[in-house]
C-alpha atoms as a PDB file:
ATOM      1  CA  UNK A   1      15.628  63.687 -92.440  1.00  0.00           C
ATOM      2  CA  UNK A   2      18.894  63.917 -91.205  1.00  0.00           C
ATOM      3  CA  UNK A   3      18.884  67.394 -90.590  1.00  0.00           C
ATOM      4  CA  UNK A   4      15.492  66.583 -88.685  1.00  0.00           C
ATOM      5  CA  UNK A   5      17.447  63.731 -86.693  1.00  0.00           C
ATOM      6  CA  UNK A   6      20.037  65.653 -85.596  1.00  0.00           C
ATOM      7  CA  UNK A   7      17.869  68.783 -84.680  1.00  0.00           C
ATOM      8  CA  UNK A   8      16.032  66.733 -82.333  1.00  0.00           C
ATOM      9  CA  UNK A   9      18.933  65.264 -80.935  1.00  0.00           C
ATOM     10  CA  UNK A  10      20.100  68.611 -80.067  1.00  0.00           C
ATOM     11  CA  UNK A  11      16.755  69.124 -78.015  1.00  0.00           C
ATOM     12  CA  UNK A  12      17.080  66.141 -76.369  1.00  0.00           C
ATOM     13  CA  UNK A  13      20.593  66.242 -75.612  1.00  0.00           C
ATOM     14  CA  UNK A  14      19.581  69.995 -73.911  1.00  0.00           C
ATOM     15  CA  UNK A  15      16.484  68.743 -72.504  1.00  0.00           C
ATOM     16  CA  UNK A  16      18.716  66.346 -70.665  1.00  0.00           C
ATOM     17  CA  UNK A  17      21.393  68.540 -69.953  1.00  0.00           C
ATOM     18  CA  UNK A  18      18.610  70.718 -68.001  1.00  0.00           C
ATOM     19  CA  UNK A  19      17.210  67.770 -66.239  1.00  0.00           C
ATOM     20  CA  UNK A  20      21.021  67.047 -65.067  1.00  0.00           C
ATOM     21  CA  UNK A  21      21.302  70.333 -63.800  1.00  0.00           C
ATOM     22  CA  UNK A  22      17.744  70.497 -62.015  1.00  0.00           C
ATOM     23  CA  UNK A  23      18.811  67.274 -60.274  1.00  0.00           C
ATOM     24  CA  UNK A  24      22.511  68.490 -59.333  1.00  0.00           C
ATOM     25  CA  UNK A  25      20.867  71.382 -57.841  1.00  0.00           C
ATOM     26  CA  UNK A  26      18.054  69.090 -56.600  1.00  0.00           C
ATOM     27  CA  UNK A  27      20.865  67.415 -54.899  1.00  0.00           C
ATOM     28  CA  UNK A  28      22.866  70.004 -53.376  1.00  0.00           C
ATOM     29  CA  UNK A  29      19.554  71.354 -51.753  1.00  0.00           C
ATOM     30  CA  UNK A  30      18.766  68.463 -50.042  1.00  0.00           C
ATOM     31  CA  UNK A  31      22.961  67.705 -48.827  1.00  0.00           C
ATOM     32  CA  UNK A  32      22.302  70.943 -47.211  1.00  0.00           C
ATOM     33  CA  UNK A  33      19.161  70.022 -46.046  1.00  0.00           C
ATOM     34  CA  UNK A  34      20.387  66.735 -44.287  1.00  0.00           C
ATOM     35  CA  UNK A  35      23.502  69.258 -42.982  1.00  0.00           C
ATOM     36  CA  UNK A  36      21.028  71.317 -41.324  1.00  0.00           C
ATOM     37  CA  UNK A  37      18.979  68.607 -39.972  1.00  0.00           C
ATOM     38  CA  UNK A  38      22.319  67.200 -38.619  1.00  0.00           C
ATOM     39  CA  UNK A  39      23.272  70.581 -36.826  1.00  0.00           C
ATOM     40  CA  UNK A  40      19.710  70.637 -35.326  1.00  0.00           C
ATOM     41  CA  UNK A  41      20.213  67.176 -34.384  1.00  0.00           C
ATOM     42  CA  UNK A  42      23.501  67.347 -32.889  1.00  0.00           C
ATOM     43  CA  UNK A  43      22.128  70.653 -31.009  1.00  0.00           C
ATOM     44  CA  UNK A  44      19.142  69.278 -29.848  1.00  0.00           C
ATOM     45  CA  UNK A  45      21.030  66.181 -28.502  1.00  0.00           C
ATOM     46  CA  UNK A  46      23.830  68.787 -26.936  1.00  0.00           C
ATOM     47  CA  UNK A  47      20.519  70.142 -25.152  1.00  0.00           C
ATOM     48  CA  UNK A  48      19.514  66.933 -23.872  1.00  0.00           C
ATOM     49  CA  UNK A  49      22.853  65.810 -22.540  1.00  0.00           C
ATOM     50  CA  UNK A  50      23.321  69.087 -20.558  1.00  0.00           C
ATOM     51  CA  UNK A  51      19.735  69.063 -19.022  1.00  0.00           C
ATOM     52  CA  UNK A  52      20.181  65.211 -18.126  1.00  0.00           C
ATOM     53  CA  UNK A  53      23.589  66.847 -16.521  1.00  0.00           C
ATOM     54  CA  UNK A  54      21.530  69.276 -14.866  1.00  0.00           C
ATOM     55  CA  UNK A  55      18.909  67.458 -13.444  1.00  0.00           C
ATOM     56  CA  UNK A  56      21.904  64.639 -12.330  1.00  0.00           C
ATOM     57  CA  UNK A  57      23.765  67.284 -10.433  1.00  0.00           C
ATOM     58  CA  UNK A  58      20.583  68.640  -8.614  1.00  0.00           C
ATOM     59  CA  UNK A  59      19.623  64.832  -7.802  1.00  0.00           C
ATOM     60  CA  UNK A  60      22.822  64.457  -6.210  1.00  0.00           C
ATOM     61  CA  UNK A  61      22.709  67.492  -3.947  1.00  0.00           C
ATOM     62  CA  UNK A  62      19.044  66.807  -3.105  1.00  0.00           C
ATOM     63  CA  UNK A  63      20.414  62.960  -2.616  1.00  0.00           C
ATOM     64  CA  UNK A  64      23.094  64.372  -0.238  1.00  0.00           C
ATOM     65  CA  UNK A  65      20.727  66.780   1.743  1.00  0.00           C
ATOM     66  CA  UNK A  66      19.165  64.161   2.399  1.00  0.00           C
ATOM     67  CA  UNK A  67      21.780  61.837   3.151  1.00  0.00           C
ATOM     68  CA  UNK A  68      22.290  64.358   5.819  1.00  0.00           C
ATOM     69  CA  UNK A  69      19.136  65.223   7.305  1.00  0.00           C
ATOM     70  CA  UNK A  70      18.771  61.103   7.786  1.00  0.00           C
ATOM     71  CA  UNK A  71      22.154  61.509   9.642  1.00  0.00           C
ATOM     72  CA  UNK A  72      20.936  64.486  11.481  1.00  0.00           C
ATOM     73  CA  UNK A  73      17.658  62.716  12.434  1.00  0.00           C
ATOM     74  CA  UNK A  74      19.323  59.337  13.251  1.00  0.00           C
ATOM     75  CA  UNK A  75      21.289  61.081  15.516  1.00  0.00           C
ATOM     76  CA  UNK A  76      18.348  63.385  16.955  1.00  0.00           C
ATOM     77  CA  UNK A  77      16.947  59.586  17.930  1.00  0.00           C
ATOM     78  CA  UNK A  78      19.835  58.235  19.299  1.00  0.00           C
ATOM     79  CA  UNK A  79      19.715  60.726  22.223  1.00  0.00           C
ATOM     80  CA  UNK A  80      16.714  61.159  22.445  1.00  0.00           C
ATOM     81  CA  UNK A  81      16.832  56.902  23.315  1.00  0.00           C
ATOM     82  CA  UNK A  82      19.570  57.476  25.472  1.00  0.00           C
ATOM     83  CA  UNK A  83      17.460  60.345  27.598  1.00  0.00           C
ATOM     84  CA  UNK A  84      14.644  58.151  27.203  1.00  0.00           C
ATOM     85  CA  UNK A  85      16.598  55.166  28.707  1.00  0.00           C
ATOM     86  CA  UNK A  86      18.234  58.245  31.204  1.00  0.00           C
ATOM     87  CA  UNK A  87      14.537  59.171  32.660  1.00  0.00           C
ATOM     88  CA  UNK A  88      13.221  55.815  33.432  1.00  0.00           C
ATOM     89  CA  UNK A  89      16.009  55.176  35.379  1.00  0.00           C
ATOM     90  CA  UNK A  90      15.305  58.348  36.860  1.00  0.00           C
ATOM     91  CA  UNK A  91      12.096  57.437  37.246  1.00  0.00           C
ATOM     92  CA  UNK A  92      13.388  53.967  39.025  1.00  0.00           C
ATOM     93  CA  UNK A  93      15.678  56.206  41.638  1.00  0.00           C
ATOM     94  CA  UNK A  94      12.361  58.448  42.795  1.00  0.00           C
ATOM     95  CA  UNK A  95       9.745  55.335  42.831  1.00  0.00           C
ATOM     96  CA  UNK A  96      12.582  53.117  44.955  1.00  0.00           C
ATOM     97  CA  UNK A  97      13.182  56.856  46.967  1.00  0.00           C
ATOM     98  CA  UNK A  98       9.223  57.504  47.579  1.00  0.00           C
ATOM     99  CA  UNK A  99       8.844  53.735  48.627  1.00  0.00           C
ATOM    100  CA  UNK A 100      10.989  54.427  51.257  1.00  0.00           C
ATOM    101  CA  UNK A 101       9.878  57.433  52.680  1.00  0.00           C
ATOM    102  CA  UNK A 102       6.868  56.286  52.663  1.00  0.00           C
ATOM    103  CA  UNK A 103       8.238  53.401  54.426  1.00  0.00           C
ATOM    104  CA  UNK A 104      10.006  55.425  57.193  1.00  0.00           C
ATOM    105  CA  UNK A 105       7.118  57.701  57.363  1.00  0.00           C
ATOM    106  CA  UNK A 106       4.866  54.293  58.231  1.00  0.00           C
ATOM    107  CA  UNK A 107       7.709  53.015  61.037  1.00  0.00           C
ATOM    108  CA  UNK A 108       7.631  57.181  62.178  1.00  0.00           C
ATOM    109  CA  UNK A 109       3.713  57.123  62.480  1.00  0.00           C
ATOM    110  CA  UNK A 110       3.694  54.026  63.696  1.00  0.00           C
ATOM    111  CA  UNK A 111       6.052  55.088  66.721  1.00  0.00           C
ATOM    112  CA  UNK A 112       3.801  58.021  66.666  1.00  0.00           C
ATOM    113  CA  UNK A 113       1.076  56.494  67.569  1.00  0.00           C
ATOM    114  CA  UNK A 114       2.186  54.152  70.505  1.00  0.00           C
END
């Protein structure tokens, strides 16, 4: 009985001694499973960061083109106000100038006409 006792000790001890090994190597697998998934993780997020970088930096220069065209127009419209303002009183001179020729040109017939 004892010989039986300790025989099937034996097997159990091994048994467990192979279950301890499947789960060390059970274990190993998966630390280098969660290593890998960390790399990819870490990559992926490397990814992200430089196409948010990207995209930031093209923003900006659009942003600045911009920024200058507004200038550029802003500008356009300030002269073209000030040619604006320029040719009405232009247009002021020559209506006050045609008034009086036609004024003078009334007196002249006038003095024509007697």
């Amino acid at each position: 009985e004892l010989h039986l006792t300790m025989s099937e000790r034996n097997k159990l001890a091994k048994s467990l001694g192979m279950v301890q090994k499947e789960l060390q190597e059970k274990e190993i697998e998966m630390k280098k499973e969660i290593s890998e998934y960390q790399d990819r993780l870490l990559q992926t997020e490397k990814e992200h960061q430089d196409a948010l970088a990207e995209a930031n930096r093209k923003n900006e220069i659009q942003i600045e083109a911009c920024q200058e065209k507004m200038n550029s127009l802003e500008h356009f419209i300030g002269s073209q106000k000030l040619e604006i303002e320029h040719l009405k009183s232009t247009k002021e001179e020559l209506n006050n100038s045609l008034k009086e020729a036609n004024q003078t040109l009334g007196e002249l017939l006038k003095l024509k006409v007697r």
